[in-house]
C-alpha atoms as a PDB file:
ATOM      1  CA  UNK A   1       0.000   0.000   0.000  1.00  0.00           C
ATOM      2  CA  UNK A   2       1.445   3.549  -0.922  1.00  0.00           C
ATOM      3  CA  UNK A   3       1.690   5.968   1.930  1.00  0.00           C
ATOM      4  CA  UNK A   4      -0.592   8.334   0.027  1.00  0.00           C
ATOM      5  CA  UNK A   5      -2.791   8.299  -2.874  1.00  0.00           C
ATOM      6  CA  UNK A   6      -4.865   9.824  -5.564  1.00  0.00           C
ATOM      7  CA  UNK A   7      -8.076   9.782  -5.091  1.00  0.00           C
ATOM      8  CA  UNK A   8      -9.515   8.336  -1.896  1.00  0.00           C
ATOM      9  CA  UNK A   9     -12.762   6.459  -1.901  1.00  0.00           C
ATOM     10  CA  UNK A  10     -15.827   8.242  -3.803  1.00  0.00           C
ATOM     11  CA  UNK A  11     -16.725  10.509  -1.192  1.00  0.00           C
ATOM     12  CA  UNK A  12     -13.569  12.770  -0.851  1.00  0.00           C
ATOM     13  CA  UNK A  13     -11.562  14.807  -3.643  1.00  0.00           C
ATOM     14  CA  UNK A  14      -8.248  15.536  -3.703  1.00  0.00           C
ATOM     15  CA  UNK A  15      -5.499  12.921  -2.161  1.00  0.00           C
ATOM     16  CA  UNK A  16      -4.885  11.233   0.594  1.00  0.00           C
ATOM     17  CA  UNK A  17      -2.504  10.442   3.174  1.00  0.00           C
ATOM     18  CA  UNK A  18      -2.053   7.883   5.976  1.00  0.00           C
ATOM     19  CA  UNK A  19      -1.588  10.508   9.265  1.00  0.00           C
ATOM     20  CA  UNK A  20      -1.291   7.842  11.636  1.00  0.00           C
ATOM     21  CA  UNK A  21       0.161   4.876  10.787  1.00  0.00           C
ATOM     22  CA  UNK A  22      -2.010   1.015  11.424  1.00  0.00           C
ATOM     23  CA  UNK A  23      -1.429   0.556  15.348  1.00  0.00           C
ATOM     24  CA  UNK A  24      -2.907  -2.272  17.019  1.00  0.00           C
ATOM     25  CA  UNK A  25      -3.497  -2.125  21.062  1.00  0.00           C
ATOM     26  CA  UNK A  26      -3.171  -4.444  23.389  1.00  0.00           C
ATOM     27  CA  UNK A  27      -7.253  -5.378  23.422  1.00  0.00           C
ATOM     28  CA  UNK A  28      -6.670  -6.368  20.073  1.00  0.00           C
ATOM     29  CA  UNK A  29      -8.147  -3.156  18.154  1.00  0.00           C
ATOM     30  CA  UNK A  30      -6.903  -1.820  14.775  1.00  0.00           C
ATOM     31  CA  UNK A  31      -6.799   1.726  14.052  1.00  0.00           C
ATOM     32  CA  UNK A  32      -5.503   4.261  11.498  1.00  0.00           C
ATOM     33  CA  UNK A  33      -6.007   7.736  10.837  1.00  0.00           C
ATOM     34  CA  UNK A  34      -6.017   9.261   7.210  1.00  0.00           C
ATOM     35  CA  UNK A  35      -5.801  12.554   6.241  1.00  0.00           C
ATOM     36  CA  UNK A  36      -7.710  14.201   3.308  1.00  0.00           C
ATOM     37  CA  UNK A  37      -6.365  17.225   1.308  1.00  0.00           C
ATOM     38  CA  UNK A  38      -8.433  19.313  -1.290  1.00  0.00           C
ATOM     39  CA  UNK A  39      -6.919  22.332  -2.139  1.00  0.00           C
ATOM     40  CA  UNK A  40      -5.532  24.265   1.037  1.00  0.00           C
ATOM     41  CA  UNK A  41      -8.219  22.629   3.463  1.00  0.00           C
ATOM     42  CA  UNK A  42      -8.161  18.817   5.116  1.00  0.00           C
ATOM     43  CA  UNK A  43     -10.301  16.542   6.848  1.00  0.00           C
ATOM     44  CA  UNK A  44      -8.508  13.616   9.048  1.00  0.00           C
ATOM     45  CA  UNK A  45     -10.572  10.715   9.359  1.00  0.00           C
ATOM     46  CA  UNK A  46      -9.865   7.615  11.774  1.00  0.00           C
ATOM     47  CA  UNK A  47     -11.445   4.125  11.947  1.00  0.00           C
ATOM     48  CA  UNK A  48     -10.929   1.642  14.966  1.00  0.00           C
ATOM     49  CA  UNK A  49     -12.127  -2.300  14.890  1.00  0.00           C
ATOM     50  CA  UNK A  50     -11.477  -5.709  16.794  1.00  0.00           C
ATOM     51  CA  UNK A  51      -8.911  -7.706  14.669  1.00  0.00           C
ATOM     52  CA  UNK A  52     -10.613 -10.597  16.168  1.00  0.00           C
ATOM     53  CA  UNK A  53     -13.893  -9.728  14.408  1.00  0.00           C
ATOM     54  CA  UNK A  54     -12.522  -9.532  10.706  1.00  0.00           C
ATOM     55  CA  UNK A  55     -14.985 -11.756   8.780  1.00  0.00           C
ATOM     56  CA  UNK A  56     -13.172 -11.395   5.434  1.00  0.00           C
ATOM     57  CA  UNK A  57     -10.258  -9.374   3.019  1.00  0.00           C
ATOM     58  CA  UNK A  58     -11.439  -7.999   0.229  1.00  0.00           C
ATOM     59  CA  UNK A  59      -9.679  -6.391  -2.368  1.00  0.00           C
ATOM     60  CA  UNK A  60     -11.807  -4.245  -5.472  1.00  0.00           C
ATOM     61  CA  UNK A  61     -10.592  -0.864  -6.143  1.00  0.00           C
ATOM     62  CA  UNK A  62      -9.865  -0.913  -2.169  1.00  0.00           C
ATOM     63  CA  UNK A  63      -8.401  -3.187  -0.130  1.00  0.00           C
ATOM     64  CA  UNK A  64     -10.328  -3.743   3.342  1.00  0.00           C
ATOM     65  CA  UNK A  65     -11.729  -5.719   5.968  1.00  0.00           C
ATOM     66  CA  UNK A  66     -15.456  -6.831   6.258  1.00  0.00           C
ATOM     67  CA  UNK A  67     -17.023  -8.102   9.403  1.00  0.00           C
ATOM     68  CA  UNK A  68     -20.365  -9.403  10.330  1.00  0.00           C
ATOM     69  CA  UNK A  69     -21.995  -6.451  11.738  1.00  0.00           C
ATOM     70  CA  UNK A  70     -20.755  -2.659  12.233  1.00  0.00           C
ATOM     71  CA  UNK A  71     -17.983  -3.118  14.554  1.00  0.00           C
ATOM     72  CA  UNK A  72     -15.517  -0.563  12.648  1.00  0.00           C
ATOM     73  CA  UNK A  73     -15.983   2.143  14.521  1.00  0.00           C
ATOM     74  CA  UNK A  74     -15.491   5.932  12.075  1.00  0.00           C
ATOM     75  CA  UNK A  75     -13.945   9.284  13.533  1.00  0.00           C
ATOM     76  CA  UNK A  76     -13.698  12.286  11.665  1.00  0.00           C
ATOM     77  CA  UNK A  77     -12.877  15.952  12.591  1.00  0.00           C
ATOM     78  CA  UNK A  78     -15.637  18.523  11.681  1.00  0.00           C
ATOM     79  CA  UNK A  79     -14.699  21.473   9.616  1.00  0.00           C
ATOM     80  CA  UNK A  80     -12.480  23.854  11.490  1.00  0.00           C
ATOM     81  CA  UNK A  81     -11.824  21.403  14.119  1.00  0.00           C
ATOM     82  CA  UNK A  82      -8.675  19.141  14.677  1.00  0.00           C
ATOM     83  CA  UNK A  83     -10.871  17.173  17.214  1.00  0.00           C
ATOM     84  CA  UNK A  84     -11.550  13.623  16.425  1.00  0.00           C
ATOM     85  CA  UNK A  85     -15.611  12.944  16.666  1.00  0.00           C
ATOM     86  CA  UNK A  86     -17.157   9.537  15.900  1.00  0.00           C
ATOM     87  CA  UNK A  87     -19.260  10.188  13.158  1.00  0.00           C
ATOM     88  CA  UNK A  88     -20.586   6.688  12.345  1.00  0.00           C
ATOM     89  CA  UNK A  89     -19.759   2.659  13.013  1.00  0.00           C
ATOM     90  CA  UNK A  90     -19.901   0.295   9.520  1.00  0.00           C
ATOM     91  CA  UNK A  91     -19.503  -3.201   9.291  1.00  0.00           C
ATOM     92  CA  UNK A  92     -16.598  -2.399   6.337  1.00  0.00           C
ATOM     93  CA  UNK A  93     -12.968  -0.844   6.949  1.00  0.00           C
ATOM     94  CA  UNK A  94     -12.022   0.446   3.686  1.00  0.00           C
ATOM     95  CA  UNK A  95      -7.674   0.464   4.370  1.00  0.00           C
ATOM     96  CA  UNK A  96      -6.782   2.287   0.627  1.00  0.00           C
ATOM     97  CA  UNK A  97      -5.675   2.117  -2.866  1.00  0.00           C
ATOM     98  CA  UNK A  98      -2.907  -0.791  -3.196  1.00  0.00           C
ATOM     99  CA  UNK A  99      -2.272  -0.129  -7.211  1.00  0.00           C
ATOM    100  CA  UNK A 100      -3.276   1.785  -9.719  1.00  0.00           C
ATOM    101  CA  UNK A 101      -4.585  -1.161 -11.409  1.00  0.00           C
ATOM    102  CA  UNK A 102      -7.551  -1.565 -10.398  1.00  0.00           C
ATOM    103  CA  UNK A 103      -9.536  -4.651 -11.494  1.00  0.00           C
ATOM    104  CA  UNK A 104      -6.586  -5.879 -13.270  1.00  0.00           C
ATOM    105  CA  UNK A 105      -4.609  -6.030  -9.996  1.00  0.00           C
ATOM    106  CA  UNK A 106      -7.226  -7.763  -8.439  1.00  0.00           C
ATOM    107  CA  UNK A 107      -7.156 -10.436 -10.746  1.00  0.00           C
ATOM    108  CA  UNK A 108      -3.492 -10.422 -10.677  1.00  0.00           C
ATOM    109  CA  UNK A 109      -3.845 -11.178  -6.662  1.00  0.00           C
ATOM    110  CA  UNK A 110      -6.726 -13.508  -7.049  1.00  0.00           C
ATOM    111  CA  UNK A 111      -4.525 -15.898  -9.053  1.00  0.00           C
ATOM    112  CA  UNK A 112      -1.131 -16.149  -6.104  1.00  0.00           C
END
């Protein structure tokens, strides 16, 4: 995975970067903190989950994590803010762009 990227998934403009790299605690939670740039402005954006709870890898244009039922828990700051605010939990932790391959990666990785 690239340490930053062009563009992030189809909600943001601009690129991305990782802010704070993957850390994983002691309970056994994942967590990473992006950070969004359009123009002179940026959003950061975190997302924690149980490793533990991981019901599959899945790569598409993304590669992430999928589990049963919305344990990923999603921070971002609000606009003007450098405070972290949960904002949402999913049940998908979308981790980035791998390639610039897209599909043809994916088949590429599907194959090893």
């Amino acid at each position: 995975m690239t340490k930053s990227s062009e563009p992030w998934p189809w909600n943001y403009e601009g690129k991305y970067s990782v802010d704070a790299a993957f850390s994983l605690s002691k309970a056994g939670v994942l967590a990473i903190t992006f950070r969004y740039i359009t123009g002179a402005a940026f959003t950061r954006k975190s997302m924690t989950a149980p490793l533990g709870k991981i019901r599959d890898v899945f790569y598409d244009y993304y590669l992430g994590f999928e589990f049963n039922q919305n344990w990923v828990t999603v921070y971002q700051t609000l606009h003007g803010s450098n405070k972290l605010k949960e904002i949402k939990t999913d049940y998908l932790f979308h981790i980035g762009v791998l390639f610039n391959d897209g599909e043809n990666q994916q088949e590429r990785l599907k194959k090893q």
